[in-house]
Protein backbone atom coordinates (compact mmCIF):
# COMPACT_ATOMS: atom_id res chain seq x y z
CA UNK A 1 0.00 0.00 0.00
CA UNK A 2 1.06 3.51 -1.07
CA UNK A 3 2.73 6.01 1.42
CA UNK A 4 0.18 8.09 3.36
CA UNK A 5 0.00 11.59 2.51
CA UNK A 6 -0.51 13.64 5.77
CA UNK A 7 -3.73 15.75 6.20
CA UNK A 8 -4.52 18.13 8.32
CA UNK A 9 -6.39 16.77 11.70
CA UNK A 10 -10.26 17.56 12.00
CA UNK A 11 -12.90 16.38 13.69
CA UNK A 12 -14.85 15.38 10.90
CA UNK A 13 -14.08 14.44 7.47
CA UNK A 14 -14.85 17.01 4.90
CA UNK A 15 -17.53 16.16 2.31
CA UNK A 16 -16.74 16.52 -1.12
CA UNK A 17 -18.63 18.66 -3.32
CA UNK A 18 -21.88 18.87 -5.49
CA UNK A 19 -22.61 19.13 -9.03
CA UNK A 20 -25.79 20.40 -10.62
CA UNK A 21 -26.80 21.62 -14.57
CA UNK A 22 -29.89 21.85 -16.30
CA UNK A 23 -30.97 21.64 -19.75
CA UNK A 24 -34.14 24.05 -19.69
CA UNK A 25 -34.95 26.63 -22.61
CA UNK A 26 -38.22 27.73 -21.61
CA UNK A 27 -37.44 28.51 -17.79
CA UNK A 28 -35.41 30.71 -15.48
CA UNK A 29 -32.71 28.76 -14.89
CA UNK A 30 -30.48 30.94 -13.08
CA UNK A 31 -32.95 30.20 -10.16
CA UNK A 32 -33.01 26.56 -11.16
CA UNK A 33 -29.70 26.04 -10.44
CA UNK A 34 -29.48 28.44 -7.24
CA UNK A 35 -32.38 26.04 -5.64
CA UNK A 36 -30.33 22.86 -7.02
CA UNK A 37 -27.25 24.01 -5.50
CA UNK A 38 -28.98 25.19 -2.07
CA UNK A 39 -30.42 21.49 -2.21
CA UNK A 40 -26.42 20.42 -2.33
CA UNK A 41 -24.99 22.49 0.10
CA UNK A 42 -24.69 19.91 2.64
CA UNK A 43 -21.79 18.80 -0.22
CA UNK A 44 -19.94 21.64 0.12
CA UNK A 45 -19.53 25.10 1.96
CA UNK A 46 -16.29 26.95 1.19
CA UNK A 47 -17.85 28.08 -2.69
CA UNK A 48 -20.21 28.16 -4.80
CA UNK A 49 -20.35 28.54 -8.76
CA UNK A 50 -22.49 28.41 -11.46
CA UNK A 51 -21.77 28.87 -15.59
CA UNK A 52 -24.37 29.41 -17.86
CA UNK A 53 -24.52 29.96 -21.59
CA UNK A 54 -27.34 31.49 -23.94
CA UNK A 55 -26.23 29.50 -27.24
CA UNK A 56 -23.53 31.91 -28.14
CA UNK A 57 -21.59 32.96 -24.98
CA UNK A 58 -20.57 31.21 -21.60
CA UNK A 59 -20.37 32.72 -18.69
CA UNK A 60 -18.99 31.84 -15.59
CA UNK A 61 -19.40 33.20 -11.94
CA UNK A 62 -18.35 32.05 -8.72
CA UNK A 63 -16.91 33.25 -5.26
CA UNK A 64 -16.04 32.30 -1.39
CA UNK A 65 -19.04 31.38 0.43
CA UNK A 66 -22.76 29.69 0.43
CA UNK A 67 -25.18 29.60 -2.14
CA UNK A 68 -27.02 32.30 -0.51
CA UNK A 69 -24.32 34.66 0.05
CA UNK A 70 -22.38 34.13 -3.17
CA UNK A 71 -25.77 34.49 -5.66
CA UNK A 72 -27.91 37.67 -4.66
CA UNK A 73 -31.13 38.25 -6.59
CA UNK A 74 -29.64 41.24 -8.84
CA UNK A 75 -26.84 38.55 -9.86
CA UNK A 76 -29.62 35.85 -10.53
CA UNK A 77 -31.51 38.17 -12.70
CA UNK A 78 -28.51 39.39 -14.53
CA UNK A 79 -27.38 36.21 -15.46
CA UNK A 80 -29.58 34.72 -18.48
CA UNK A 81 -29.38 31.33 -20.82
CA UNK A 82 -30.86 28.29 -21.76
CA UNK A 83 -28.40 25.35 -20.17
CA UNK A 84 -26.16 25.66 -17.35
CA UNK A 85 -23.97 23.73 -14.74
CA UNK A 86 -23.54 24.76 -10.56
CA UNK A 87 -21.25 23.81 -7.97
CA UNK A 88 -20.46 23.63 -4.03
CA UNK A 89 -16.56 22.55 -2.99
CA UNK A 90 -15.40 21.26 -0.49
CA UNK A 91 -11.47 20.94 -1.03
CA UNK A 92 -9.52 17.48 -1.18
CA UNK A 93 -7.05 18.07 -3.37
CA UNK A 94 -6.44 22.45 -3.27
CA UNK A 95 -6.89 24.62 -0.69
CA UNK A 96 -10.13 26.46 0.15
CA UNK A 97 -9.54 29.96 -1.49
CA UNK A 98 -11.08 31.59 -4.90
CA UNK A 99 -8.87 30.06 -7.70
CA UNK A 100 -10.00 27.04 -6.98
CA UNK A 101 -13.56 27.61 -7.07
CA UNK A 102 -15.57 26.09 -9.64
CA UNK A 103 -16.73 25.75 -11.85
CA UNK A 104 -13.56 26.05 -14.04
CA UNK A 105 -13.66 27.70 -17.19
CA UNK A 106 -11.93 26.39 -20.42
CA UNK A 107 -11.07 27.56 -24.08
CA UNK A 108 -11.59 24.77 -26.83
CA UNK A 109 -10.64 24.58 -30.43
CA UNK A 110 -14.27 24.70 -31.56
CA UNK A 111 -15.65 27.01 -28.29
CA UNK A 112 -15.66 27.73 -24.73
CA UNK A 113 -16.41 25.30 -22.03
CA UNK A 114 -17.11 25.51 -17.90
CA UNK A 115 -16.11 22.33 -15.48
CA UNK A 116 -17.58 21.12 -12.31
CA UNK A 117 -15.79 18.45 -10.36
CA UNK A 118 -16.66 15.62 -7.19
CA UNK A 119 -14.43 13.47 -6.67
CA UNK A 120 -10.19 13.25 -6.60
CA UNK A 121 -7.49 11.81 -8.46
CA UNK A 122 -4.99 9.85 -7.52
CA UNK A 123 -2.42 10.02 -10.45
CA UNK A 124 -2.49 14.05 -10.33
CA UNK A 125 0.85 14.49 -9.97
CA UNK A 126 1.97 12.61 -13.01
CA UNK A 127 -0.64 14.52 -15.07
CA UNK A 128 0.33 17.97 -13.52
CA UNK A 129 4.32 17.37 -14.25
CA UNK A 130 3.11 16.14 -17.72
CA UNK A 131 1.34 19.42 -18.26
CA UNK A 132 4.09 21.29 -16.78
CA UNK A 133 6.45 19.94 -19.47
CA UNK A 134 3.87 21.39 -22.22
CA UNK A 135 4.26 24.49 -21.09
CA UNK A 136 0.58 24.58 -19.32
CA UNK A 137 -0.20 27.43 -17.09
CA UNK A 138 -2.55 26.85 -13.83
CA UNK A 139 -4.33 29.35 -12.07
CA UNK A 140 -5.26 27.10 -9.38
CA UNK A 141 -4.23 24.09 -7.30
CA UNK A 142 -7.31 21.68 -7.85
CA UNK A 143 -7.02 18.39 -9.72
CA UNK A 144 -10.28 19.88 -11.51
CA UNK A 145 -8.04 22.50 -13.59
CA UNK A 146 -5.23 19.36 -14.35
CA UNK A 147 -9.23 17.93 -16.42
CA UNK A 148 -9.71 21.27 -18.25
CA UNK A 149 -6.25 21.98 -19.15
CA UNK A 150 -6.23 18.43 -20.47
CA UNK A 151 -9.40 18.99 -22.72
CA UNK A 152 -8.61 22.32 -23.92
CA UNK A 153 -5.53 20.31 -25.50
CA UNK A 154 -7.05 17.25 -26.94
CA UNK A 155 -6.54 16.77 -30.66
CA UNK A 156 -9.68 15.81 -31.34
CA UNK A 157 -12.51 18.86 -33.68
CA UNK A 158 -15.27 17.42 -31.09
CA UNK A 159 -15.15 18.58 -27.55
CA UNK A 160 -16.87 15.13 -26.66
CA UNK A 161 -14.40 13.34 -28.21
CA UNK A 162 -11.71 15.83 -26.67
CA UNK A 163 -13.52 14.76 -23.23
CA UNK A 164 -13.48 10.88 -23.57
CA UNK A 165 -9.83 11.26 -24.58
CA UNK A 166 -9.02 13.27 -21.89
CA UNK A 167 -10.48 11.19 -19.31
CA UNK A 168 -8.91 8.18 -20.70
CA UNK A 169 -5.30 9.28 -19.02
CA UNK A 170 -7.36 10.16 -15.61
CA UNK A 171 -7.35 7.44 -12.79
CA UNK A 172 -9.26 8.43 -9.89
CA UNK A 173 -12.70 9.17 -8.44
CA UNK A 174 -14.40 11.74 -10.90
CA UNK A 175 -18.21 12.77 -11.56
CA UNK A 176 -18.14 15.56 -13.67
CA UNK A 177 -20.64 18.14 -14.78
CA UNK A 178 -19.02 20.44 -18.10
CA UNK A 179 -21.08 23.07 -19.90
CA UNK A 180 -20.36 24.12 -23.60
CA UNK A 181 -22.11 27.15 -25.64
CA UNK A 182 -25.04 24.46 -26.94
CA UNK A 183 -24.79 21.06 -24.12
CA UNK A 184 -24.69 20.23 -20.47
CA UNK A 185 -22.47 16.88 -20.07
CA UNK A 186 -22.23 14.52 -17.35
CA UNK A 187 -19.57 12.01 -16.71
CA UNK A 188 -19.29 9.62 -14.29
CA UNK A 189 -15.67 7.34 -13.65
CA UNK A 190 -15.79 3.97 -14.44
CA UNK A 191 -15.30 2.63 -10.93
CA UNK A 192 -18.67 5.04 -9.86
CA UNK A 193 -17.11 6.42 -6.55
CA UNK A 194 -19.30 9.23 -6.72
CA UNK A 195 -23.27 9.30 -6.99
CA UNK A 196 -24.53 11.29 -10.00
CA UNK A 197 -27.82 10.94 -11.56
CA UNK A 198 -29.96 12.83 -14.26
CA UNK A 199 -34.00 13.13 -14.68
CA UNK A 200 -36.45 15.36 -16.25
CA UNK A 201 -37.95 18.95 -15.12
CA UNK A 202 -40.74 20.77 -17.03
CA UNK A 203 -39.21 21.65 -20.38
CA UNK A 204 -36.08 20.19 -19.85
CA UNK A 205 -33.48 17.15 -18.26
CA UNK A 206 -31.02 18.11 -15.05
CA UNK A 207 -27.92 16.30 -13.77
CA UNK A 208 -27.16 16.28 -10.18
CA UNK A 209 -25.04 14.48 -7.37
CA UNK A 210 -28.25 13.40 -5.71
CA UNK A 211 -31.96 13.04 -6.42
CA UNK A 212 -32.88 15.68 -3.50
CA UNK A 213 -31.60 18.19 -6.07
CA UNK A 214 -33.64 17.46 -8.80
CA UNK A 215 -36.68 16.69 -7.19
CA UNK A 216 -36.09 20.32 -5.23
CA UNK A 217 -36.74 22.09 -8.86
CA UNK A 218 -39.66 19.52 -9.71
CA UNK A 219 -37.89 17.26 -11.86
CA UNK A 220 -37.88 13.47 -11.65
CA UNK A 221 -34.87 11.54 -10.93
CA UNK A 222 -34.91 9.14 -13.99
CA UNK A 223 -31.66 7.36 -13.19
CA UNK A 224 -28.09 7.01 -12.04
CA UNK A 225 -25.55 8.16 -14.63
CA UNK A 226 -23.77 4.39 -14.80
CA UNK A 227 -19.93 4.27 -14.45
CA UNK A 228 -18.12 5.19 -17.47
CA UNK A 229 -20.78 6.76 -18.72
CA UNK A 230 -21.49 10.10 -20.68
CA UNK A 231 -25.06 11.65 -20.56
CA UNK A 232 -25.50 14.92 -22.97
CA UNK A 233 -28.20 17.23 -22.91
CA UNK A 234 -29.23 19.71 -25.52
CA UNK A 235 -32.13 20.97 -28.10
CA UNK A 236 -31.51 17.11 -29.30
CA UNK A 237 -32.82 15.76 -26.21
CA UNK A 238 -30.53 13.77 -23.94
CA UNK A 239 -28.15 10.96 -25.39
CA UNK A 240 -25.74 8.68 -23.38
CA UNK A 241 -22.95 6.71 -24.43
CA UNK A 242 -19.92 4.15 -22.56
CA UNK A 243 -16.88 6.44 -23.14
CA UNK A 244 -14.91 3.70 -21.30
CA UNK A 245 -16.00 0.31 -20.09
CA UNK A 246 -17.51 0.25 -16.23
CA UNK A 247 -14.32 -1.25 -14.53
CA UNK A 248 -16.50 -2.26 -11.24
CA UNK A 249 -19.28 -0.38 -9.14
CA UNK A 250 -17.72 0.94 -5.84
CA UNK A 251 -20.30 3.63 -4.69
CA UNK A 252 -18.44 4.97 -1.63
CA UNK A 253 -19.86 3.61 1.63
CA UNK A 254 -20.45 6.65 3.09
CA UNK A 255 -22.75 8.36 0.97
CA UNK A 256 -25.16 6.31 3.06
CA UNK A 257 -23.79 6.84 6.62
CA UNK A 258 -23.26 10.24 6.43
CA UNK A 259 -22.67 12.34 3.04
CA UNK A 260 -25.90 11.95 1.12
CA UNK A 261 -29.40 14.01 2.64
CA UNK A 262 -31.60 11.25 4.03
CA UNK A 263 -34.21 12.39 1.22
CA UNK A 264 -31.83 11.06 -1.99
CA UNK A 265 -32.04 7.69 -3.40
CA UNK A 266 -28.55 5.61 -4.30
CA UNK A 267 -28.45 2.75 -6.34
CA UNK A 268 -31.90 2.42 -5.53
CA UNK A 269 -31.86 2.40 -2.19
CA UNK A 270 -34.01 5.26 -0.07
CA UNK A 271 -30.68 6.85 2.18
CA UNK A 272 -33.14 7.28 4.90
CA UNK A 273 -34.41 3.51 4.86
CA UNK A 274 -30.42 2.56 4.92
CA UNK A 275 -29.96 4.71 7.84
CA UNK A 276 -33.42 3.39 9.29
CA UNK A 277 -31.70 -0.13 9.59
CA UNK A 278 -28.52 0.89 10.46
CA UNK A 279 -29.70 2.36 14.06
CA UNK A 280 -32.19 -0.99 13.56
CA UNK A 281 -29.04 -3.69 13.08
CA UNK A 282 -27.16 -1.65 15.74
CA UNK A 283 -30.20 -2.38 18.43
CA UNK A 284 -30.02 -6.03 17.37
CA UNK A 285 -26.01 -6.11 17.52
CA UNK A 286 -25.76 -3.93 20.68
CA UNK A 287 -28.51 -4.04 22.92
CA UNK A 288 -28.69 -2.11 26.40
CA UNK A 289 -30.36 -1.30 29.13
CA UNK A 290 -31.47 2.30 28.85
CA UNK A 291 -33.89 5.34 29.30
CA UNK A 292 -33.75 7.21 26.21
CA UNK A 293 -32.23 7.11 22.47
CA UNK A 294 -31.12 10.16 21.08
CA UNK A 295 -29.38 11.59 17.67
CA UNK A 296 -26.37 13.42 17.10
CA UNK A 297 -28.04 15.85 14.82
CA UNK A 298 -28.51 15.98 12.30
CA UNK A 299 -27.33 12.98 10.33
CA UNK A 300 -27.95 10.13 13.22
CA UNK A 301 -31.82 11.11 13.56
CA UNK A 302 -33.00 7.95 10.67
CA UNK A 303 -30.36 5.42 12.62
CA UNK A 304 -31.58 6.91 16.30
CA UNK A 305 -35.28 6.02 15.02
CA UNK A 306 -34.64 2.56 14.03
CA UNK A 307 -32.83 2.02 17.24
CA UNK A 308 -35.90 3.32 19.05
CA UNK A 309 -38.42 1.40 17.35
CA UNK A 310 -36.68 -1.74 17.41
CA UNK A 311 -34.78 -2.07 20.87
CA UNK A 312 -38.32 -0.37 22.51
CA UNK A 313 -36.30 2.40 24.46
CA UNK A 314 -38.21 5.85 24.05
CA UNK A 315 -36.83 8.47 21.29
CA UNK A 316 -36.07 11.59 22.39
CA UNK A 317 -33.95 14.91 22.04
CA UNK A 318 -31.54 15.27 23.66
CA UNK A 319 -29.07 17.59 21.95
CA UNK A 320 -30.47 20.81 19.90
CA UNK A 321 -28.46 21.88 16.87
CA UNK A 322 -28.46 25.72 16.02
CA UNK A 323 -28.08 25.50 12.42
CA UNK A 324 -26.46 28.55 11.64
CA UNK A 325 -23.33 27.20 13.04
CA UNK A 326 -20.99 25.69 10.44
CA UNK A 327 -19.95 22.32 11.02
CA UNK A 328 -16.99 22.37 13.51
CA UNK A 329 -14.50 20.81 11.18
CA UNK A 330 -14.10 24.09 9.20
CA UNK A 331 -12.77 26.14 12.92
CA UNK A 332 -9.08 27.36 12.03
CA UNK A 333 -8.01 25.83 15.27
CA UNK A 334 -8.69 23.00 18.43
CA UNK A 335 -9.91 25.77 20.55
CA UNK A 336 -12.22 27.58 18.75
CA UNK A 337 -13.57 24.01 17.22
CA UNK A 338 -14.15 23.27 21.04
CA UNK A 339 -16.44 26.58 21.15
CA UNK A 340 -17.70 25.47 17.79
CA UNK A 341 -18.73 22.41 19.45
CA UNK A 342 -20.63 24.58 22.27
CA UNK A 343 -22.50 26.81 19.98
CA UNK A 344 -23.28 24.08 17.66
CA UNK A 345 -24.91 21.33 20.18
CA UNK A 346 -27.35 22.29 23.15
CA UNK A 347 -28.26 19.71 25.46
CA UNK A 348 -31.69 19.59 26.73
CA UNK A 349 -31.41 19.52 30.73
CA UNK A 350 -34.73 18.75 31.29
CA UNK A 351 -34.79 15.55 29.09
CA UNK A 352 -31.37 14.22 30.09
CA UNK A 353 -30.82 14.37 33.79
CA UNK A 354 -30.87 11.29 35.62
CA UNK A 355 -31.66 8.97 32.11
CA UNK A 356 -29.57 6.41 30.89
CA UNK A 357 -28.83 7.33 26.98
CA UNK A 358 -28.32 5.61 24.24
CA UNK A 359 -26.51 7.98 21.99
CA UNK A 360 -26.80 7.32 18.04
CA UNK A 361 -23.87 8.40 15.60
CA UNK A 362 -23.21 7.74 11.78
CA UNK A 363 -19.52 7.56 12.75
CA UNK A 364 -16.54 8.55 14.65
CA UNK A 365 -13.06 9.61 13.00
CA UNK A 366 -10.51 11.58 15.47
CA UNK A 367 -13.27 11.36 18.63
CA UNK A 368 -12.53 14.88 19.86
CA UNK A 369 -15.97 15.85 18.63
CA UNK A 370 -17.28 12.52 20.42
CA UNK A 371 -15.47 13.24 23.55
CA UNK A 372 -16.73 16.69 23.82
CA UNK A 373 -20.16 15.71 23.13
CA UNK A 374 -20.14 12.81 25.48
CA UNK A 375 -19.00 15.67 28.37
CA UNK A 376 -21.94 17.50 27.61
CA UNK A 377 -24.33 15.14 28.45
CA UNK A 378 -22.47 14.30 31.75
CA UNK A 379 -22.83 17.47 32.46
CA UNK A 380 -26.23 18.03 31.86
CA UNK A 381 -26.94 15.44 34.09
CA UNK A 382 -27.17 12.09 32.29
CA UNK A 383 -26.76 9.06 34.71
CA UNK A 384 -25.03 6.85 31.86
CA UNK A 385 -23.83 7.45 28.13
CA UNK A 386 -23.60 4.32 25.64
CA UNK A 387 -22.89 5.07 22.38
CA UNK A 388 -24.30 3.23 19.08
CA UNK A 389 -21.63 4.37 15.71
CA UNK A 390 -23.31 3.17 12.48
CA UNK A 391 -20.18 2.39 10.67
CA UNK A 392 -17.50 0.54 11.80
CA UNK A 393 -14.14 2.24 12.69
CA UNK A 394 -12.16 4.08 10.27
CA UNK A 395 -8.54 2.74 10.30
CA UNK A 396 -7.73 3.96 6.50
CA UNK A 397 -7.28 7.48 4.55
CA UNK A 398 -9.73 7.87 1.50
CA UNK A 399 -8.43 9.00 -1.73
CA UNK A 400 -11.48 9.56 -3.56
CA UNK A 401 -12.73 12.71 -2.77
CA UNK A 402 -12.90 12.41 1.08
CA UNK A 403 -10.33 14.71 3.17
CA UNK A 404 -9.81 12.76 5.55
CA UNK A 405 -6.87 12.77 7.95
CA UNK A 406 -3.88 11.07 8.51
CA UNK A 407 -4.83 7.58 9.76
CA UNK A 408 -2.17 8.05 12.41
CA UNK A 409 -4.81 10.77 13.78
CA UNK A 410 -7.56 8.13 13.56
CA UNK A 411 -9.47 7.26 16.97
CA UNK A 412 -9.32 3.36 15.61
CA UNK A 413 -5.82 3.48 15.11
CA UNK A 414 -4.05 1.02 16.95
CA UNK A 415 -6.85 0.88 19.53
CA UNK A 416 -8.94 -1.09 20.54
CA UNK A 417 -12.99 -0.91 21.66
CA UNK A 418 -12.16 -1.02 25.10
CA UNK A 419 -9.62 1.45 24.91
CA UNK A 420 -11.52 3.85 22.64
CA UNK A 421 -14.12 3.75 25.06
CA UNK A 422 -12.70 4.42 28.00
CA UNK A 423 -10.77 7.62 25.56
CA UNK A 424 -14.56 8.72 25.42
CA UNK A 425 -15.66 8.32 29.19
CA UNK A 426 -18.43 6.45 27.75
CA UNK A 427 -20.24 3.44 29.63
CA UNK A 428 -20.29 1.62 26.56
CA UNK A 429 -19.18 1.29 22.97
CA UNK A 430 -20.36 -0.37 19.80
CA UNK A 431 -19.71 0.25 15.86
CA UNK A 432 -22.04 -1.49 13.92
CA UNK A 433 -20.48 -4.73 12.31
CA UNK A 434 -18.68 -4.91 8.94
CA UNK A 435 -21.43 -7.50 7.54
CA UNK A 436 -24.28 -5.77 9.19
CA UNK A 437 -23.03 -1.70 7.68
CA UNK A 438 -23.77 -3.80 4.25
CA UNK A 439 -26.54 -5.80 4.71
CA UNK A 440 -28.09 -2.69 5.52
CA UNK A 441 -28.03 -1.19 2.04
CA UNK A 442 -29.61 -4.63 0.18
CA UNK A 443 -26.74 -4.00 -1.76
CA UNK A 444 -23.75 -6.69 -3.08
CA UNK A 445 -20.50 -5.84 -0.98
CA UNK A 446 -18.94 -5.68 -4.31
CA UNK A 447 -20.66 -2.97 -5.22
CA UNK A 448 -18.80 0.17 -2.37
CA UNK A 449 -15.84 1.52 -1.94
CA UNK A 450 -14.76 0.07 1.68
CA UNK A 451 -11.59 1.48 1.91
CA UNK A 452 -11.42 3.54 4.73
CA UNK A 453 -12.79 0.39 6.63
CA UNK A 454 -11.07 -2.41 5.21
CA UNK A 455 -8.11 -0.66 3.70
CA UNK A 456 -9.16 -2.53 0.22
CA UNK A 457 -8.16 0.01 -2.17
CA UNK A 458 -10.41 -0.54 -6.08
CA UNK A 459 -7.41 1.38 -7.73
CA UNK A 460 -4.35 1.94 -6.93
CA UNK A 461 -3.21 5.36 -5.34
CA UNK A 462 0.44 6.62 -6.05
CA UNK A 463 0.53 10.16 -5.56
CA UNK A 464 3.45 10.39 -2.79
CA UNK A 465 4.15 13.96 -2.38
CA UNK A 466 1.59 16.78 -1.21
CA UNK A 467 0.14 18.17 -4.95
CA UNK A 468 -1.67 20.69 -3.83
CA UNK A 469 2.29 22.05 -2.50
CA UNK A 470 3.90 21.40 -5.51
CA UNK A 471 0.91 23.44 -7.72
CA UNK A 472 1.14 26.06 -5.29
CA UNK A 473 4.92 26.38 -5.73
CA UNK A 474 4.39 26.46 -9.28
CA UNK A 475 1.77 29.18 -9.30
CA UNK A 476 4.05 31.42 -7.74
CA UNK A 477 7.05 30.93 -9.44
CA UNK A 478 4.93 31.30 -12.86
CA UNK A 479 3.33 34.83 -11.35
């Protein structure tokens, strides 16, 4: 196995990003894409961007910020076209500042184009010094720039075939959404890492990392973009082709525990019904003795219902969330992501004084988030704290479009259940089991990414130095 590349420590892992465009002559679609995007920005919350074109010019606009702060309603109205793509980041690969907000804009042979990316690769750093031999300029650090400068210099006259030619020297996790004067295109890699679908809207078709998106616009999720697949939308209607072969189906795992809104549908599968029976398997695997089960909020509330319902303890609240806190991962430092934590979670006094808890969580990567969390409660008065984890522990790093840290930061890491428990102060500790996580989701094992549990890597990952340092570097030695 490859070299770990060192990350910086959070609480959390960072979710990756979201991708949205719409095909959609006969409506307003700057607004279309602001509601898609606000409908993804649980993907991503350090930018936003959106290009749209009116046949005959492309234009591109993004900045620092949420959906809501980075689009006012003079911009929306400003901006007008026919077909258009969106985007929320989260970085992996590239730091969080405007050059590397998306989407990315390109210059083609035969027009303009505009590039929205989720996912990462893992062979950027051969591509990048291959590009750097060329002569290629970058204005950013993200391994979505190393796809557009590749396109804008394919051989081919046809941008698609530019695209599938590109792509075909990529290795790595990538669902794409690209915009060009007269299509919206959608591209999904061949192993599928990252969800992307497409369905219909009144007078049009719209592409989108999740269903929640399309359905919050009034379209109809028609179906998952397949891996190695390329879906085009235009005046012609929508078309699809293989532009490489599927290699395997290895949805990431996680997209059910914790990225996805409970409200999308995966391969299928309702999120919310997967999350139902993970707090459900969890009651069977771990039972307890206990007064009350209660979420973390907001993504443990399905698994902290199934719990309930099945083990017969009462549901309750236990912990209010003020949502206008931004998740505590994204605090420049420990300190102020302790205060995060403060601000973030409320416990209810009343409710937890004297009970015995169950506490439901999708998952637990460092555990200073847990630990502070679990010191709440004491605090507030709860008698005893066992805590339910719906995945089982992360010992691995994901290089797929997860930043997550360095394993050696990992709560799992060379621990074991015992000791990670008595790390938390907790009475008692269980992860959900490895077989049970997947017979959750109805779905074949074969068919996720497991990585960051197993350490079974689909592709192979050999970029062993820090890219985003080495495009940096370059950057300012070019300027």
């Amino acid at each position: 196995m490859k070299k770990q590349i060192p990350i910086e420590p959070g609480d959390r892992y960072k979710d990756k990003c979201g991708v949205f465009g719409v095909y959609a002559p006969r409506r307003k679609l700057s607004e279309l894409i602001y509601y898609g995007l606000y409908a993804l920005q649980h993907r991503g919350q350090e930018s936003a961007g959106m290009a749209i074109s009116d046949g005959a010019d492309l234009l591109v606009f993004k900045d620092m910020g949420l959906v809501s702060q980075v689009f006012s309603q003079n911009i929306l109205q400003s901006i007008k076209g026919n077909l258009g793509i969106g985007h929320v980041r989260y970085s992996t690969t590239g730091s969080s500042y405007w050059a590397n907000a998306q989407p990315v804009f390109g210059n083609f042979r035969s027009g303009s184009f505009a590039l929205g990316h989720n996912g990462n690769l893992v062979n950027s750093r051969e591509l990048a010094m291959e590009l750097s031999r060329k002569r290629v300029k970058f204005n950013a650090s993200s391994d979505t720039e190393i796809i557009a400068r590749m396109i804008e210099r394919g051989t081919c006259e046809d941008i698609i075939e530019a695209i599938s030619s590109a792509l075909g020297n990529v290795v790595g996790a990538y669902s794409l959404a690209i915009l060009t004067e007269d299509r919206v295109i959608a591209v999904r890699d061949p192993n599928g890492f990252r969800p992307l679908c497409f369905g219909e809207i009144n007078g049009g078709f719209a592409i989108s990392s999740e269903s929640c998106a399309i359905n919050a616009i009034g379209g109809d999720m028609e179906r998952e973009v397949n891996p190695g697949e390329m879906i085009i939308l235009s005046a012609d209607g929508c078309t699809s082709f293989q532009f490489t072969p599927q290699v395997s189906m290895s949805l990431c795992i996680f997209e059910f525990i914790y990225f996805s809104r409970p409200d999308s549908v995966l391969n299928g599968k309702s999120v919310y019904q997967v999350r139902y029976n993970l707090g459900a398997r969890l009651a069977e695997e771990a039972s307890v003795d206990a007064d009350l089960v209660i979420p973390i909020p907001d993504s443990g509330f399905p698994a902290a219902i199934g719990f309930s319902e099945r083990s017969g303890i009462p549901f309750g609240l236990g912990l209010i969330k003020n949502k206008y806190i931004g998740r505590t991962f994204i605090q420049p430092s420990q300190a102020a992501r302790k205060i995060g934590i403060n601000l973030k979670l409320n416990p209810l006094r009343d409710v937890i004084k004297g009970k015995r808890l169950v506490v439901v969580d999708d998952s637990i990567v460092r555990g200073n988030t847990s630990l502070a969390i679990v010191r709440l409660l004491y605090d507030a008065g709860a008698r005893e704290v066992h805590m339910r984890i719906c995945s089982p522990p992360i010992r691995h790093s994901c290089y797929y479009g997860i930043d997550m840290v360095d394993p050696n930061e990992f709560i799992a890491t060379g621990r074991t259940i015992k000791e990670i428990e008595n790390f938390l102060g907790v009475d008692s500790l269980h992860y959900i089991s490895y077989q049970g996580l997947v017979d959750c989701t109805g779905i074949p094992k074969e068919e996720f990414c497991l990585a960051c549990l197993d350490g079974d890597y689909p592709i192979a990952c050999y970029d062993e130095i820090n890219y985003e340092k080495l495009m940096l570097e370059k950057i300012v030695n070019e300027k």
